[in-house]
N, C-alpha and C. Protein backbone atom coordinates (compact mmCIF):
# COMPACT_ATOMS: atom_id res chain seq x y z
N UNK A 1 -31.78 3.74 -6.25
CA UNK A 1 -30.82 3.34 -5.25
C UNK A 1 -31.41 3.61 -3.88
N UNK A 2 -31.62 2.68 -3.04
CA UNK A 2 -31.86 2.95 -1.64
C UNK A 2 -30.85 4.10 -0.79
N UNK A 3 -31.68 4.05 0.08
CA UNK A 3 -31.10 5.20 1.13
C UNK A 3 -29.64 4.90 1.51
N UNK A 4 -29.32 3.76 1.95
CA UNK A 4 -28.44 2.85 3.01
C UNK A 4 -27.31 3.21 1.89
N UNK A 5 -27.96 2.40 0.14
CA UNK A 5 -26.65 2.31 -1.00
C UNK A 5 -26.26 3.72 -0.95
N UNK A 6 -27.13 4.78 -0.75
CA UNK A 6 -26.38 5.70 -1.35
C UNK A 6 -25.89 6.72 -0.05
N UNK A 7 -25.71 6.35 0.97
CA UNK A 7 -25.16 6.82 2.46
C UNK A 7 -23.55 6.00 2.41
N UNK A 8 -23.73 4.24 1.97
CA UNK A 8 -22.64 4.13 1.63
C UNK A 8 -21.68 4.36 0.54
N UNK A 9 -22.33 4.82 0.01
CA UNK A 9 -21.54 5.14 -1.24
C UNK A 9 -20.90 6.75 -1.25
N UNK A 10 -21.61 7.74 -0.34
CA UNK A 10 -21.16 8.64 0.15
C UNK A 10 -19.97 8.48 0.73
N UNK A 11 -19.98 7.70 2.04
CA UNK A 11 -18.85 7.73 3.10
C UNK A 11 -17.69 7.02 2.23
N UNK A 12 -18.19 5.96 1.60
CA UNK A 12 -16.73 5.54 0.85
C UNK A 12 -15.99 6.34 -0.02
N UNK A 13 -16.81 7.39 -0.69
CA UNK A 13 -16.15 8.05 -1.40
C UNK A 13 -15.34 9.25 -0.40
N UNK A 14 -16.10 10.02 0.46
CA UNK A 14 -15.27 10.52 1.43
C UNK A 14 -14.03 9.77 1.94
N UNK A 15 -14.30 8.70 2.69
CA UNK A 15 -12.67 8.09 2.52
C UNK A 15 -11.63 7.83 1.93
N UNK A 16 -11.99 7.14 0.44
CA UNK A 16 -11.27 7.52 -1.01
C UNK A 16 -10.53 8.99 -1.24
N UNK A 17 -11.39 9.98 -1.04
CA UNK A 17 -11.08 11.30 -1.31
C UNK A 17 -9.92 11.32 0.03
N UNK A 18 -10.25 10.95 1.03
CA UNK A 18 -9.00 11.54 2.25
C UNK A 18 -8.17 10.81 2.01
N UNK A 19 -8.21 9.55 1.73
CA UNK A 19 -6.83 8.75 1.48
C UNK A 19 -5.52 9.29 0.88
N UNK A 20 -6.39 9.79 -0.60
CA UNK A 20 -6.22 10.28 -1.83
C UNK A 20 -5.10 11.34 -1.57
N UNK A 21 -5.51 12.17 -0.76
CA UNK A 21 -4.96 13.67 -0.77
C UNK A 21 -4.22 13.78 0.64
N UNK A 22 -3.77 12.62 1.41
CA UNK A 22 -3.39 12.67 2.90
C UNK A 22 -1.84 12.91 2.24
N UNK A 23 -1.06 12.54 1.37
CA UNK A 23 0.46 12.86 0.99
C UNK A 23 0.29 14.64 0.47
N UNK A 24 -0.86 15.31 0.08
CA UNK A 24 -0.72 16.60 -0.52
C UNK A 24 -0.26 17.31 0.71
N UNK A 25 -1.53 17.00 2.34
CA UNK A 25 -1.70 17.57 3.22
C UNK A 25 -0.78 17.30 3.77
N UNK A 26 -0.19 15.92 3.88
CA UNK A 26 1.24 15.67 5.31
C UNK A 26 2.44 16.79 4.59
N UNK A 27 2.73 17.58 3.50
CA UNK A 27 4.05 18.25 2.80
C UNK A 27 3.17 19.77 2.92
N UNK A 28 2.05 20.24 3.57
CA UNK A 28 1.73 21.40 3.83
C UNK A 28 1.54 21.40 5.47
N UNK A 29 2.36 22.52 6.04
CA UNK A 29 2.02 22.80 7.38
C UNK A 29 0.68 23.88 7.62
N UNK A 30 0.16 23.12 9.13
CA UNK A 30 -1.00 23.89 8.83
C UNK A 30 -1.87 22.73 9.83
N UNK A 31 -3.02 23.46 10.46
CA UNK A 31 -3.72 22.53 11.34
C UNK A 31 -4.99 22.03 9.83
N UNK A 32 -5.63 21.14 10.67
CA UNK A 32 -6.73 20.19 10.01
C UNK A 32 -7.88 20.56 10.41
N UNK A 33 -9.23 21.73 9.88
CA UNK A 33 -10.26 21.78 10.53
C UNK A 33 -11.93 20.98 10.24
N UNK A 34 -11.96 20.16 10.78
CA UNK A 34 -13.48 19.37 10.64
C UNK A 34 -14.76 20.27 11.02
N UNK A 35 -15.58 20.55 10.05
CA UNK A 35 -16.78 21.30 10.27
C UNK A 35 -17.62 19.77 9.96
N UNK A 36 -18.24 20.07 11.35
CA UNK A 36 -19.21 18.80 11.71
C UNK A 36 -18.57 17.27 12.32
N UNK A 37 -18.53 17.11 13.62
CA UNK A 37 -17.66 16.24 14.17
C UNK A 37 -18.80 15.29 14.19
N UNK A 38 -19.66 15.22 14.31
CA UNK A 38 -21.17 13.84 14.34
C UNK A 38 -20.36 13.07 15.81
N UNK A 39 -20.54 12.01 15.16
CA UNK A 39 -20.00 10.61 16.01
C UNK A 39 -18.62 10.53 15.98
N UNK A 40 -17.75 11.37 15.11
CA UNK A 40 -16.30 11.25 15.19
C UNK A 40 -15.62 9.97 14.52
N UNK A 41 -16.62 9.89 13.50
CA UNK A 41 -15.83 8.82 12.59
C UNK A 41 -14.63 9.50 11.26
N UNK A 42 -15.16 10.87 10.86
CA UNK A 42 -13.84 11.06 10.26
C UNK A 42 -13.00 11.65 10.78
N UNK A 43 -13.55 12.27 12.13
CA UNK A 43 -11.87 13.04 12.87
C UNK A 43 -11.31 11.69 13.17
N UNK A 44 -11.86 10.55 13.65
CA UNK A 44 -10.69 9.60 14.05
C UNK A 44 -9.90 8.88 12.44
N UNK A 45 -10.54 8.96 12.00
CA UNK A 45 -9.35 8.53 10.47
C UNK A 45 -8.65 9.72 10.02
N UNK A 46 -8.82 11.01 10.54
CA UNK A 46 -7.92 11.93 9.85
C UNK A 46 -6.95 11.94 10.69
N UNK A 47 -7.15 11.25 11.87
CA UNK A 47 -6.23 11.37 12.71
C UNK A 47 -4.91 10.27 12.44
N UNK A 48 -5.59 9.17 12.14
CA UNK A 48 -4.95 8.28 11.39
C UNK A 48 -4.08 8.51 10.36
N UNK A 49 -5.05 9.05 9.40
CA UNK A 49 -4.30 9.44 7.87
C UNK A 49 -2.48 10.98 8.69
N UNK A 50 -2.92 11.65 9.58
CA UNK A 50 -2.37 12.91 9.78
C UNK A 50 -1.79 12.54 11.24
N UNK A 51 -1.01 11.48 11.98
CA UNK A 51 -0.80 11.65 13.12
C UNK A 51 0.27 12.99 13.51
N UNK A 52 -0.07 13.29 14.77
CA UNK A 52 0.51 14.37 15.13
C UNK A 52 0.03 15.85 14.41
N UNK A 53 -0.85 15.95 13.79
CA UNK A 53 -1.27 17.33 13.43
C UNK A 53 -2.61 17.65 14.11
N UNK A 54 -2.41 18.94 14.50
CA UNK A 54 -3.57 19.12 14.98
C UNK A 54 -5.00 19.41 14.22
N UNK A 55 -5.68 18.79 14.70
CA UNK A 55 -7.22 18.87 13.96
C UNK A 55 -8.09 19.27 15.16
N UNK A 56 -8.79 20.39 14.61
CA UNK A 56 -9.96 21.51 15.31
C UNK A 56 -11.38 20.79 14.63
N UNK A 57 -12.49 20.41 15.47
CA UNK A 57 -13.77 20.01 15.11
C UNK A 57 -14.06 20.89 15.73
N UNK A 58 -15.53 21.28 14.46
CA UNK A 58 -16.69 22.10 14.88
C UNK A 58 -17.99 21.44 15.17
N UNK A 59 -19.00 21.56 15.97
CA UNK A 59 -20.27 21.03 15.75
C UNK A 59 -21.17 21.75 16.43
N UNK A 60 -22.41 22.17 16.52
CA UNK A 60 -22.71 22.29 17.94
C UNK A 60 -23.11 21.83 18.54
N UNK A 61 -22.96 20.27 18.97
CA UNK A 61 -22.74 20.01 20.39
C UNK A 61 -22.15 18.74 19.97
N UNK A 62 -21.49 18.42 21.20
CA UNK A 62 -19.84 17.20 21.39
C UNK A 62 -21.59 15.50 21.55
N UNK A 63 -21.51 15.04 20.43
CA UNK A 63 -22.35 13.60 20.45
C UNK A 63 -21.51 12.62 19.70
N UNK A 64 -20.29 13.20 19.95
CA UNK A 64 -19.29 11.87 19.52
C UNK A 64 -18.94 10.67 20.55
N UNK A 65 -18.25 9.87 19.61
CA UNK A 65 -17.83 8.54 21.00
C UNK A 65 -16.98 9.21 21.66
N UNK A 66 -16.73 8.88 23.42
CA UNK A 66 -15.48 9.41 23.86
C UNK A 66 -14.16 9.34 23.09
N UNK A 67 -13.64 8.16 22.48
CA UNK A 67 -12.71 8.12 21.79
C UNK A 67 -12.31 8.69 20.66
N UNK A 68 -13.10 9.59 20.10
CA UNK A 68 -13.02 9.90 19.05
C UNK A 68 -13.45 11.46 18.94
N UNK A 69 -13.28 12.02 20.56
CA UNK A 69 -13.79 13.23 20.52
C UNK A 69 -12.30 14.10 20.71
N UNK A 70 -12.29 15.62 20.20
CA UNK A 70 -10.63 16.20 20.44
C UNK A 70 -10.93 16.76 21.89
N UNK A 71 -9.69 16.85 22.31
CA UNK A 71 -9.28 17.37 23.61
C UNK A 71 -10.50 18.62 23.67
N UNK A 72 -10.67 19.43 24.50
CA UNK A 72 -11.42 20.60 24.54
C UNK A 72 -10.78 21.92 24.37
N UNK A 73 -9.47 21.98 23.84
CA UNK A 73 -9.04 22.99 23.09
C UNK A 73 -9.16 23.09 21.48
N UNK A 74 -9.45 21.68 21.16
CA UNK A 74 -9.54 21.57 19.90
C UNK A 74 -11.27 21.15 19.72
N UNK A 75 -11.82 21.78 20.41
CA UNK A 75 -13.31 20.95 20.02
C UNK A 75 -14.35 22.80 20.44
N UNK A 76 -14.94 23.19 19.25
CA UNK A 76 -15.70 24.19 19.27
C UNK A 76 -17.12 23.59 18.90
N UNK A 77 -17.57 24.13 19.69
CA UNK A 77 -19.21 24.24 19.53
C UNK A 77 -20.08 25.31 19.53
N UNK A 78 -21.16 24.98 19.06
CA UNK A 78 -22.26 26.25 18.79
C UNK A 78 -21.89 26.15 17.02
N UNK A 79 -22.95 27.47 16.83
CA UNK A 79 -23.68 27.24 15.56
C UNK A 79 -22.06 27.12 14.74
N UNK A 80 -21.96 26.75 13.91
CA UNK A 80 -20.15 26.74 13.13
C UNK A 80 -20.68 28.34 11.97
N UNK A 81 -21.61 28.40 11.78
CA UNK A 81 -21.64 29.69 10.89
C UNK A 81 -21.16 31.31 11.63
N UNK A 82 -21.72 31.18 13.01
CA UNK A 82 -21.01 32.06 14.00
C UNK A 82 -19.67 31.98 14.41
N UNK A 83 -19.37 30.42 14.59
CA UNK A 83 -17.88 30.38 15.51
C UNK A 83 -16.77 30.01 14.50
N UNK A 84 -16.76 29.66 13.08
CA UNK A 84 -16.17 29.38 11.98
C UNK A 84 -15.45 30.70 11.74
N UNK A 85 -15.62 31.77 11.52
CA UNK A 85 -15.27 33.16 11.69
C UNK A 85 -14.12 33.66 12.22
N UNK A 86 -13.93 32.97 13.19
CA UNK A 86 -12.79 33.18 14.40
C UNK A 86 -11.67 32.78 13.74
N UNK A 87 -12.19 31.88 12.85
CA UNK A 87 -10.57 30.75 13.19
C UNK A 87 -10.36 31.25 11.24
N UNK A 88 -10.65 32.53 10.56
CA UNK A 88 -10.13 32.62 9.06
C UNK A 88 -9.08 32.89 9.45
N UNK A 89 -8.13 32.43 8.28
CA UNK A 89 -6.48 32.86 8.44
C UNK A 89 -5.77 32.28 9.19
N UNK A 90 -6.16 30.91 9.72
CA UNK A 90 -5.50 30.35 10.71
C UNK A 90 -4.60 29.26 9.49
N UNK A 91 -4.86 29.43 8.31
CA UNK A 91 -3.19 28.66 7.41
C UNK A 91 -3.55 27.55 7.10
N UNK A 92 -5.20 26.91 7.30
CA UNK A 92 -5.39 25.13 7.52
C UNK A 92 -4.61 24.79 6.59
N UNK A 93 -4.22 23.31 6.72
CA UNK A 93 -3.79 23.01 5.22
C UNK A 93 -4.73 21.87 4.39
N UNK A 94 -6.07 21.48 6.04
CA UNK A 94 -7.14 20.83 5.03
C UNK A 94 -7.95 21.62 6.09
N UNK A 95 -9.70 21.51 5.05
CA UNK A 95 -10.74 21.60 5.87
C UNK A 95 -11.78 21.05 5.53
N UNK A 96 -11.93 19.86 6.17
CA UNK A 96 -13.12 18.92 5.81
C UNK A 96 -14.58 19.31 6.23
N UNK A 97 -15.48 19.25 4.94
CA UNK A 97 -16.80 19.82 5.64
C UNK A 97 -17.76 18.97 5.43
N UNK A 98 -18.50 18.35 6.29
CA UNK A 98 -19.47 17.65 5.95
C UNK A 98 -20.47 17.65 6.67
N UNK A 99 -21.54 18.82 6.45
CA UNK A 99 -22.79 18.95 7.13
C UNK A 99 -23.48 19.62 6.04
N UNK A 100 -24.05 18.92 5.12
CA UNK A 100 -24.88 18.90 4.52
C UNK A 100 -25.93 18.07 5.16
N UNK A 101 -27.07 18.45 5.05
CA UNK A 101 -28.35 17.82 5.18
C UNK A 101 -29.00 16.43 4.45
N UNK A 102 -29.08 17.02 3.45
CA UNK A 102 -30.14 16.18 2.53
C UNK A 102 -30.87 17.37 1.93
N UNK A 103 -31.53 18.33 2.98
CA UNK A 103 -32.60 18.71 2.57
C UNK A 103 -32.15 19.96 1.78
N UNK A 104 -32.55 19.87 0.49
CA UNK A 104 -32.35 21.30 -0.52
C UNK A 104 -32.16 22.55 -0.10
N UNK A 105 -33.70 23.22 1.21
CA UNK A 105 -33.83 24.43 1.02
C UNK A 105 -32.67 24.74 2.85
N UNK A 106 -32.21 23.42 2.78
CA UNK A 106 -31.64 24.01 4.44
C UNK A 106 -29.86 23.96 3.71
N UNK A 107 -29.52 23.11 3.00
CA UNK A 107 -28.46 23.07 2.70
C UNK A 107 -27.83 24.57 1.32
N UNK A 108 -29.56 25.03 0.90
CA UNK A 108 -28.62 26.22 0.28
C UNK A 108 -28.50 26.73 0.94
N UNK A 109 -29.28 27.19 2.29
CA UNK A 109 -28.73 28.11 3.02
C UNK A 109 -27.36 27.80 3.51
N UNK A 110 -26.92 27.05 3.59
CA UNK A 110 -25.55 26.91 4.04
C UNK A 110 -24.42 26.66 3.17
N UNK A 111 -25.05 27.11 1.97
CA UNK A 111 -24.13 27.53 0.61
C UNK A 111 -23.94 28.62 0.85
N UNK A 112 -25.30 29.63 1.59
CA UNK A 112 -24.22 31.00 1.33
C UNK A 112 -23.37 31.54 2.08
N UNK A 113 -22.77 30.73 2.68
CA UNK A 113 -21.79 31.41 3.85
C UNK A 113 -20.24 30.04 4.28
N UNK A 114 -20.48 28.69 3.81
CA UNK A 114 -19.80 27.92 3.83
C UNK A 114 -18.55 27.79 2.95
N UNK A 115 -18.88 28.32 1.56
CA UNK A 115 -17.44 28.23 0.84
C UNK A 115 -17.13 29.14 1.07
N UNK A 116 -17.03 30.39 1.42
CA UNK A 116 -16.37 31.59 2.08
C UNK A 116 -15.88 30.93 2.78
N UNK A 117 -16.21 30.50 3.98
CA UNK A 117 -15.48 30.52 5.70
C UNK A 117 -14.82 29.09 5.07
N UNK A 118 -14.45 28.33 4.41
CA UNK A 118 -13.59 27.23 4.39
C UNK A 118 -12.40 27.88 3.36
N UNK A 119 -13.01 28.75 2.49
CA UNK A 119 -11.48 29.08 1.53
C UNK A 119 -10.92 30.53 2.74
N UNK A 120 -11.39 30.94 3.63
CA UNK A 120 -10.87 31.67 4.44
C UNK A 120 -10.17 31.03 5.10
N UNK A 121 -10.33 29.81 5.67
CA UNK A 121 -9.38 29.57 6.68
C UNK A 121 -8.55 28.69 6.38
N UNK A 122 -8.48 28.05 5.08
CA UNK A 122 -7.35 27.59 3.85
C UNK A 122 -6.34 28.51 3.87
N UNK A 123 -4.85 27.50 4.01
CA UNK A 123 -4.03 28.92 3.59
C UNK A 123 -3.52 28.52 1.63
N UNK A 124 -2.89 29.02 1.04
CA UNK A 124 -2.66 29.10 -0.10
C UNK A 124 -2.39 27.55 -0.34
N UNK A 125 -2.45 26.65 -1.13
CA UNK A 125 -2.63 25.16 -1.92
C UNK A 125 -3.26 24.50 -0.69
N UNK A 126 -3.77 24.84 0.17
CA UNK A 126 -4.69 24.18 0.81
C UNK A 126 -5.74 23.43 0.79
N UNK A 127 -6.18 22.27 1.04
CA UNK A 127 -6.87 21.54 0.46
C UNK A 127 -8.54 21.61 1.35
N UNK A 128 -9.69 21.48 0.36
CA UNK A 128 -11.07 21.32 0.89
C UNK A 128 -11.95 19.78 0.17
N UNK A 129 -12.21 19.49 1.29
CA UNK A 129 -13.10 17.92 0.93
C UNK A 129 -14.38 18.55 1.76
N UNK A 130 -15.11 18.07 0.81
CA UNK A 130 -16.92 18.55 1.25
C UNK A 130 -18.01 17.65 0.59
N UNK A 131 -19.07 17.68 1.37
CA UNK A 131 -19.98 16.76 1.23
C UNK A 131 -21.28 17.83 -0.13
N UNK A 132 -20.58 19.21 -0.09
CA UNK A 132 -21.83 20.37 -0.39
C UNK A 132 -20.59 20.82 -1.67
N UNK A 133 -20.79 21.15 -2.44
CA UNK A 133 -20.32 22.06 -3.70
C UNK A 133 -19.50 23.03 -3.07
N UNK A 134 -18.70 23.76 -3.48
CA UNK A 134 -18.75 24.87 -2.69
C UNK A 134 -17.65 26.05 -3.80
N UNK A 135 -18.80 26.69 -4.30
CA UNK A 135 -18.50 27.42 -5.07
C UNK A 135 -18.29 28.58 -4.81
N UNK A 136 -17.06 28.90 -5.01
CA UNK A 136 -16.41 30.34 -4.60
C UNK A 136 -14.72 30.61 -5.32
N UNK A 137 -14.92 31.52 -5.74
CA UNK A 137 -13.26 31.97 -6.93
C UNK A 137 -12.26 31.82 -5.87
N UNK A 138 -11.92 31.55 -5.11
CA UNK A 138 -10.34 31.15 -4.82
C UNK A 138 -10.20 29.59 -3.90
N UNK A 139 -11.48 28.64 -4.77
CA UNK A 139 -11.70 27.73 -4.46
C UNK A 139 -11.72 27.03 -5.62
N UNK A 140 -10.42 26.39 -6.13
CA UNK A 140 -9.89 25.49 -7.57
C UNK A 140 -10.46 23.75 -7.29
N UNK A 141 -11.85 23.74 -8.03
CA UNK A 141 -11.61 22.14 -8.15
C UNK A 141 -10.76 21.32 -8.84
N UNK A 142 -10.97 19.74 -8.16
CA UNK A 142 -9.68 19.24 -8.29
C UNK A 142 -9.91 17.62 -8.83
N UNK A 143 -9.09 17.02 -9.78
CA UNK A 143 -10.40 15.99 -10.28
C UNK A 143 -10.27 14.94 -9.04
N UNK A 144 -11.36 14.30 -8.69
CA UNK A 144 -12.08 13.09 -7.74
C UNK A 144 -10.97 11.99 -8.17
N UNK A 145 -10.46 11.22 -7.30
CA UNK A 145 -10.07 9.74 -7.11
C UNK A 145 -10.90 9.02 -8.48
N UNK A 146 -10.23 8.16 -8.66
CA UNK A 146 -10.77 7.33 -10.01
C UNK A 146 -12.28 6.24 -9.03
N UNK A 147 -13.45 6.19 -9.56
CA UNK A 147 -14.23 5.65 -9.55
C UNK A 147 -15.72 6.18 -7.93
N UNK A 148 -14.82 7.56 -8.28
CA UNK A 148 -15.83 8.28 -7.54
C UNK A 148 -16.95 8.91 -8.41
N UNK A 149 -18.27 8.80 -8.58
CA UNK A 149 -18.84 9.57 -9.27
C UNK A 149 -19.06 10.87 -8.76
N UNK A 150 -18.81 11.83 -9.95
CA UNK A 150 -18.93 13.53 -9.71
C UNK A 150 -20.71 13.88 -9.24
N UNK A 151 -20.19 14.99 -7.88
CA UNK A 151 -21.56 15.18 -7.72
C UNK A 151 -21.85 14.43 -6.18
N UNK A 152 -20.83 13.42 -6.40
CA UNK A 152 -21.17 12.47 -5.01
C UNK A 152 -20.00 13.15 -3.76
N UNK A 153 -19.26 13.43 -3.85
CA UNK A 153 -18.22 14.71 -2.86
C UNK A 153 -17.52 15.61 -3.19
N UNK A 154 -17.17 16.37 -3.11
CA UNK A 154 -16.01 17.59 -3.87
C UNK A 154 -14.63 17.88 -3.41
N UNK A 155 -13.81 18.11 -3.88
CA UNK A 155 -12.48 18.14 -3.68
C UNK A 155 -12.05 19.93 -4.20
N UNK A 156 -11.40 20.35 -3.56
CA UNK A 156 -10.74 21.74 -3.88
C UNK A 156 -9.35 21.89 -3.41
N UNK A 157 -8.65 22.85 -4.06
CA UNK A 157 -7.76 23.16 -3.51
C UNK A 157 -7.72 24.98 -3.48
N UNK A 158 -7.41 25.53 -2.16
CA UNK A 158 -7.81 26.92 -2.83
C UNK A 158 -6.20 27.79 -3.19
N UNK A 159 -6.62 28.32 -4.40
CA UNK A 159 -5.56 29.55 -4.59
C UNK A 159 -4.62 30.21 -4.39
């Protein structure tokens, strides 16, 4: 499979997956936190899927479109493994993560500290969509949308 097929086949399934689970999240109160804002293509559809809730992006640094960037109370930058910390216990009721790499030995490193800080700042049936595994005990997977293949995004709900 080429690069392109399997970049799109990523993002579609990320969308699938938010579609999927936008009725779990609109019946839990609780802000929306995006680790990794890029260009601001999924904060602007979660915004869509979630109007009126607030959603917090992390990145470190704002290279989104203007339109699609959050106000500057809701927009943190710098490393997210440092500034992710701040915000445990804040009740999310989703937290979308998608900064995975590609590359093996950079993305385990960011296994060991990523499913912690996302089931931390989950509050109880809180939901996690991620581009990376994220294995950690009070992090319940959850089965994928029909015709997503496993392996290609992850879904959780934590504990």
């Amino acid at each position: 499979m080429s690069r392109l097929d399997s970049f799109i086949r990523r993002l579609t399934a990320q969308r699938d997956i938010l579609n999927s689970i936008g009725a779990l999240v609109q019946d839990t109160d609780g802000p929306v936190l995006e680790f990794g804002l890029g260009n601001g293509r999924t904060y602007d559809h979660l915004r869509e899927l979630l109007p009126n809730r607030r959603i917090i992006a992390f990145d470190r640094e704002v290279h989104s479109y203007s339109a699609s960037t959050p106000p500057p109370e809701d927009m943190v930058t710098g490393d997210i493994r440092k500034s992710g910390p701040a915000f445990v216990g804040i009740g999310a009721a989703l937290a979308h993560a998608d900064i995975g790499t590609g590359h093996d030995e950079i993305d385990a490193v960011t296994l060991t500290w990523l499913p912690q800080l996302v089931a931390g700042v989950l509050k109880a049936g809180g939901i996690a969509v991620s581009g990376l595994p994220l294995d950690w005990p009070e992090l319940e997977p959850l089965p994928l949308p029909d015709g997503i293949k496993d392996g290609r995004y992850f879904l959780y709900r934590r504990k």
